[in-house]
Protein backbone atom coordinates (compact mmCIF):
# COMPACT_ATOMS: atom_id res chain seq x y z
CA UNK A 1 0.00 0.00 0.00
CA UNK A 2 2.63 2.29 0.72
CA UNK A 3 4.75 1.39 -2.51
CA UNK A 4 1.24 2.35 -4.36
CA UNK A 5 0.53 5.16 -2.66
CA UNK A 6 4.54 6.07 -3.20
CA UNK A 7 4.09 5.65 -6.46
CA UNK A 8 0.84 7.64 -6.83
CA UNK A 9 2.33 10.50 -5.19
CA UNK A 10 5.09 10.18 -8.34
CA UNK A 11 3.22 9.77 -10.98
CA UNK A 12 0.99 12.88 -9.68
CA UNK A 13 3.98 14.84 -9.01
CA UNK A 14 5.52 13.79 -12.70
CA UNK A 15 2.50 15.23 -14.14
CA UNK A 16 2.63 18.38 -11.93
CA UNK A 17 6.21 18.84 -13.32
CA UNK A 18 5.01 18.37 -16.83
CA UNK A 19 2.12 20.87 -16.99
CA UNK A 20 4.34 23.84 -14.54
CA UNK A 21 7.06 22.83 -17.83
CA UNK A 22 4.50 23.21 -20.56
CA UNK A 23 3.45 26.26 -18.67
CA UNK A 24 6.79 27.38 -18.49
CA UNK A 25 7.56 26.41 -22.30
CA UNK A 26 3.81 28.39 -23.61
CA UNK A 27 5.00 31.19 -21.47
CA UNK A 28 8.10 31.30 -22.61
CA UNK A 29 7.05 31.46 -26.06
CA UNK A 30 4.51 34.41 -25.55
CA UNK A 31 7.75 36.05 -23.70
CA UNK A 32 10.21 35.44 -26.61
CA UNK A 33 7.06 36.51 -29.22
CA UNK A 34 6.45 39.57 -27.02
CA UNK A 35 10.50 40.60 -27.24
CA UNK A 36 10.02 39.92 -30.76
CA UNK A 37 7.97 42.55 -31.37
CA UNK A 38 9.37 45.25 -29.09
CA UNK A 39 12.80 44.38 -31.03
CA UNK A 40 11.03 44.89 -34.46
CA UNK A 41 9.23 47.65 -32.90
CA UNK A 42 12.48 49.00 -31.23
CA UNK A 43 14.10 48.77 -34.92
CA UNK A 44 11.30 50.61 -36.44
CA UNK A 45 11.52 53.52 -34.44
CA UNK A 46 15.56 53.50 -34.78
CA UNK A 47 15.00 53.50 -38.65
CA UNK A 48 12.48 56.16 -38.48
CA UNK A 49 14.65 58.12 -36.08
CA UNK A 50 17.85 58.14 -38.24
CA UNK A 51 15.63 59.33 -41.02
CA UNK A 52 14.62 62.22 -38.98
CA UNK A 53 18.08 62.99 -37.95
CA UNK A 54 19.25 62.97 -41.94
CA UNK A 55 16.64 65.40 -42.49
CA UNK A 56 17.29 67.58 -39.59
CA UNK A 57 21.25 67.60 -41.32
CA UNK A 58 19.90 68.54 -44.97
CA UNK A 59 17.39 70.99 -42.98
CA UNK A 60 20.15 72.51 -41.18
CA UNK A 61 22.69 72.48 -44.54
CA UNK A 62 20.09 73.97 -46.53
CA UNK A 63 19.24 76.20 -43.84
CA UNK A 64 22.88 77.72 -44.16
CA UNK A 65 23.43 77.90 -47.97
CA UNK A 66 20.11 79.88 -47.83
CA UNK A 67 21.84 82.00 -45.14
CA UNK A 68 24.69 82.30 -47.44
CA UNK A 69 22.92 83.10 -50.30
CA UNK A 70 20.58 85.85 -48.22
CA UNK A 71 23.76 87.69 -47.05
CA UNK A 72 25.58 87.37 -50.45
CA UNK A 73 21.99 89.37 -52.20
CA UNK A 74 22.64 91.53 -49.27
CA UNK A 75 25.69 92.65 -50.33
CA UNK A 76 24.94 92.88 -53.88
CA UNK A 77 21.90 95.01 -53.40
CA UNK A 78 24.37 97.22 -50.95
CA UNK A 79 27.34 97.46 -53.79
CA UNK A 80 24.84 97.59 -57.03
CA UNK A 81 21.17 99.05 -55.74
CA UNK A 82 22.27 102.52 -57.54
CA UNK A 83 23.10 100.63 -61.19
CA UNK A 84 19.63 101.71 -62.28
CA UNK A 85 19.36 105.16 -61.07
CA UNK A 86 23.57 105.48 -63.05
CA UNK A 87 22.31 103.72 -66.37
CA UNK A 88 19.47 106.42 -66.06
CA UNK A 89 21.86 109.39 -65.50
CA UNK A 90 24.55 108.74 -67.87
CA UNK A 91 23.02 109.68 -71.17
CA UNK A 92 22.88 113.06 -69.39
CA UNK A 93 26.76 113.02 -68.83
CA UNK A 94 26.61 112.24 -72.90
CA UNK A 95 24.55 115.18 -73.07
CA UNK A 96 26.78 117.47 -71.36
CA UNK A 97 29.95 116.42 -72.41
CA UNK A 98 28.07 117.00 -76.35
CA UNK A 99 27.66 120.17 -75.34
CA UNK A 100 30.76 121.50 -73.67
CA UNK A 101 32.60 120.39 -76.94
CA UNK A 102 30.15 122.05 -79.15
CA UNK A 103 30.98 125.74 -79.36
CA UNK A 104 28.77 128.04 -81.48
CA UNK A 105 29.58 131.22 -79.80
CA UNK A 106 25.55 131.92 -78.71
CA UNK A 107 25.38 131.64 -75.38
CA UNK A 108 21.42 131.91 -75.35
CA UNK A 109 21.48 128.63 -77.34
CA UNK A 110 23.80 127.01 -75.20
CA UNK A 111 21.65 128.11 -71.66
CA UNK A 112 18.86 126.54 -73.80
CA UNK A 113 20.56 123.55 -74.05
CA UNK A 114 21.59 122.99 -70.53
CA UNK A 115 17.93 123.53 -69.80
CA UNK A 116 16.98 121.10 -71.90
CA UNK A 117 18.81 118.53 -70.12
CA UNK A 118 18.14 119.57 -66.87
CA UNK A 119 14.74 119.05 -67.81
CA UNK A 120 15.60 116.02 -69.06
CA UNK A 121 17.67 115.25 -65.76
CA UNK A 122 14.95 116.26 -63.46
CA UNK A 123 12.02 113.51 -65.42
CA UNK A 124 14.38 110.90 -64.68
CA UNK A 125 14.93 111.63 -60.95
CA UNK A 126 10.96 111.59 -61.12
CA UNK A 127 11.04 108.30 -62.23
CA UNK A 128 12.83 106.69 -59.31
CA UNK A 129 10.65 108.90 -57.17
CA UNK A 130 12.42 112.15 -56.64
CA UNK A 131 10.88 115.18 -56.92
CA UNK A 132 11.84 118.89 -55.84
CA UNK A 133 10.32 121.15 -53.68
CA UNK A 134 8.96 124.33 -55.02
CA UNK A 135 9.28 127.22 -52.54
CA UNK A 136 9.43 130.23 -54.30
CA UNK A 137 5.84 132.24 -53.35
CA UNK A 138 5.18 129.70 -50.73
CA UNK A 139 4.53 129.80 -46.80
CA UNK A 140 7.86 128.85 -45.12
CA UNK A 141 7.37 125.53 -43.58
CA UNK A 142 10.59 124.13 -41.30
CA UNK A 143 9.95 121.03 -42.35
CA UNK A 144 11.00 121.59 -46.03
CA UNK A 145 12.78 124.83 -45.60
CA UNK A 146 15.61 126.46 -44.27
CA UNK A 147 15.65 129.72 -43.87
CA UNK A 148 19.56 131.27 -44.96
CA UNK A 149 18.41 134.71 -44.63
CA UNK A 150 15.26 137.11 -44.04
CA UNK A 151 14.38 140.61 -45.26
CA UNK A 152 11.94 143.14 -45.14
CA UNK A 153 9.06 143.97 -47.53
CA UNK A 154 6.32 145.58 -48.23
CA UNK A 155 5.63 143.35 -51.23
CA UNK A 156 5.21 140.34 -49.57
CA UNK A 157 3.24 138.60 -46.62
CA UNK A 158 4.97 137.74 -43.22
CA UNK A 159 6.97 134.32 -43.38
CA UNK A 160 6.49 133.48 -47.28
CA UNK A 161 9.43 132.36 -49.43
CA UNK A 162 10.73 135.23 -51.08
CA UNK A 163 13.51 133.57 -53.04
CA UNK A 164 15.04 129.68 -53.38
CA UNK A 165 19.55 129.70 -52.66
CA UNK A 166 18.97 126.06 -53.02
CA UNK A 167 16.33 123.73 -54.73
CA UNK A 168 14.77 121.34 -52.18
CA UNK A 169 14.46 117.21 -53.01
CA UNK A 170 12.07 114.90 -51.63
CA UNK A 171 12.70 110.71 -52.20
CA UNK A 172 9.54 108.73 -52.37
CA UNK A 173 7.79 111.93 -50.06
CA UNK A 174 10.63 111.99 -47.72
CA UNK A 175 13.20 114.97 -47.14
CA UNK A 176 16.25 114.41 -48.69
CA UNK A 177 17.47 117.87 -48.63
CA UNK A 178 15.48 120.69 -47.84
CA UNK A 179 15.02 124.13 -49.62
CA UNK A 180 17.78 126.93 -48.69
CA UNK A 181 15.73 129.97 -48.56
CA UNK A 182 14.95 133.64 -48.31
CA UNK A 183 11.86 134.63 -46.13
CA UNK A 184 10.14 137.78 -46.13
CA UNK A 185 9.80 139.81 -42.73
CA UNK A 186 7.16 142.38 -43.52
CA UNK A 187 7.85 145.60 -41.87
CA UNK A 188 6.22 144.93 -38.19
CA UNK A 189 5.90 141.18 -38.83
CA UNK A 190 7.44 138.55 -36.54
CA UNK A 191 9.20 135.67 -37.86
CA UNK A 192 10.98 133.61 -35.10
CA UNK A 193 12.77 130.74 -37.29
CA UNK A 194 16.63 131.05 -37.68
CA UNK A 195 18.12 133.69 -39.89
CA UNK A 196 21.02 135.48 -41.46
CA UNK A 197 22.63 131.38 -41.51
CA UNK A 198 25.72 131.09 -43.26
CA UNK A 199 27.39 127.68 -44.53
């Protein structure tokens, strides 16, 4: 009885051992599937991240040559923004050098001629938006005007322009120089901008 029951106790301890091994074994293999997939997984996201990383490089490289490129434009537009404005002017230069080599003797025609170009000069400072200031008969304003001198008169209103030194130039409607003037003081008047200036 006790060699049966000894042997009982075996057999039901044998099969104990074989379903805790074929527990171990199916667990095992879920482990080993499971680390399967967080290694594919795992290599996945290494792939994907050394993509990112190339782009971030060709991001960054491009990111420089455009910096490059940026500054270099920089510079040009610095060294050649006035070759339109010169291609403009020259012909003028033409025009004048013409005319300094032609002598006829009339001076009348050649003060014609110069005003003719100035003319000429002054439409193609229009075009790249300069324009002067007329003055003459006007109010005097400080913010266009500068007064070189004041005198009295009787033919003229208190503070208006009486005569222009200097032509005044305005770039796209900003100062660029203002007008050098004369302003009337009528006899009795007060005019309290700065006067009698000398340069």
């Amino acid at each position: 009885m006790r060699k049966k029951d000894h042997n009982e106790h075996k057999a039901r301890h044998a099969q104990h051992d074989d379903d805790a091994l074929k527990e171990k074994s199916v667990g095992t293999e879920s482990q080993n599937k499971d680390l399967e997939d967080l290694r594919q997984k795992l290599d996945a996201k290494e792939k994907e991240a050394v993509e990112h990383y190339e782009k971030y490089l060709r991001a960054i490289a491009d990111f420089d040559n455009y910096k490059k490129r940026a500054l270099k434009d920089k510079v040009d537009a610095i060294k050649y923004g006035n070759e339109e404005i010169i291609k403009d002017i020259l012909p003028f230069m033409d025009s004048l050098d013409r005319a300094l080599d032609h002598d006829t003797g009339d001076i009348q025609a050649f003060k014609d001629g110069v005003a003719l170009i100035q003319e000429q000069l002054l439409c193609c400072l229009k075009k790249h938006g300069v324009e002067r200031i007329e003055a003459a008969g006007q109010d005097f304003d400080p913010n266009f005007h500068e007064a070189l001198m004041q005198v009295e008169s009787d033919q003229h209103d208190d503070n208006k322009i009486v005569s222009e030194m200097e032509k005044g130039y305005l770039l796209n409607g900003r100062l660029v120089r203002p007008s050098r003037v004369c302003v009337c003081k009528n006899k009795g008047g007060n005019f309290c901008e700065k006067t009698e200036d000398t340069e």
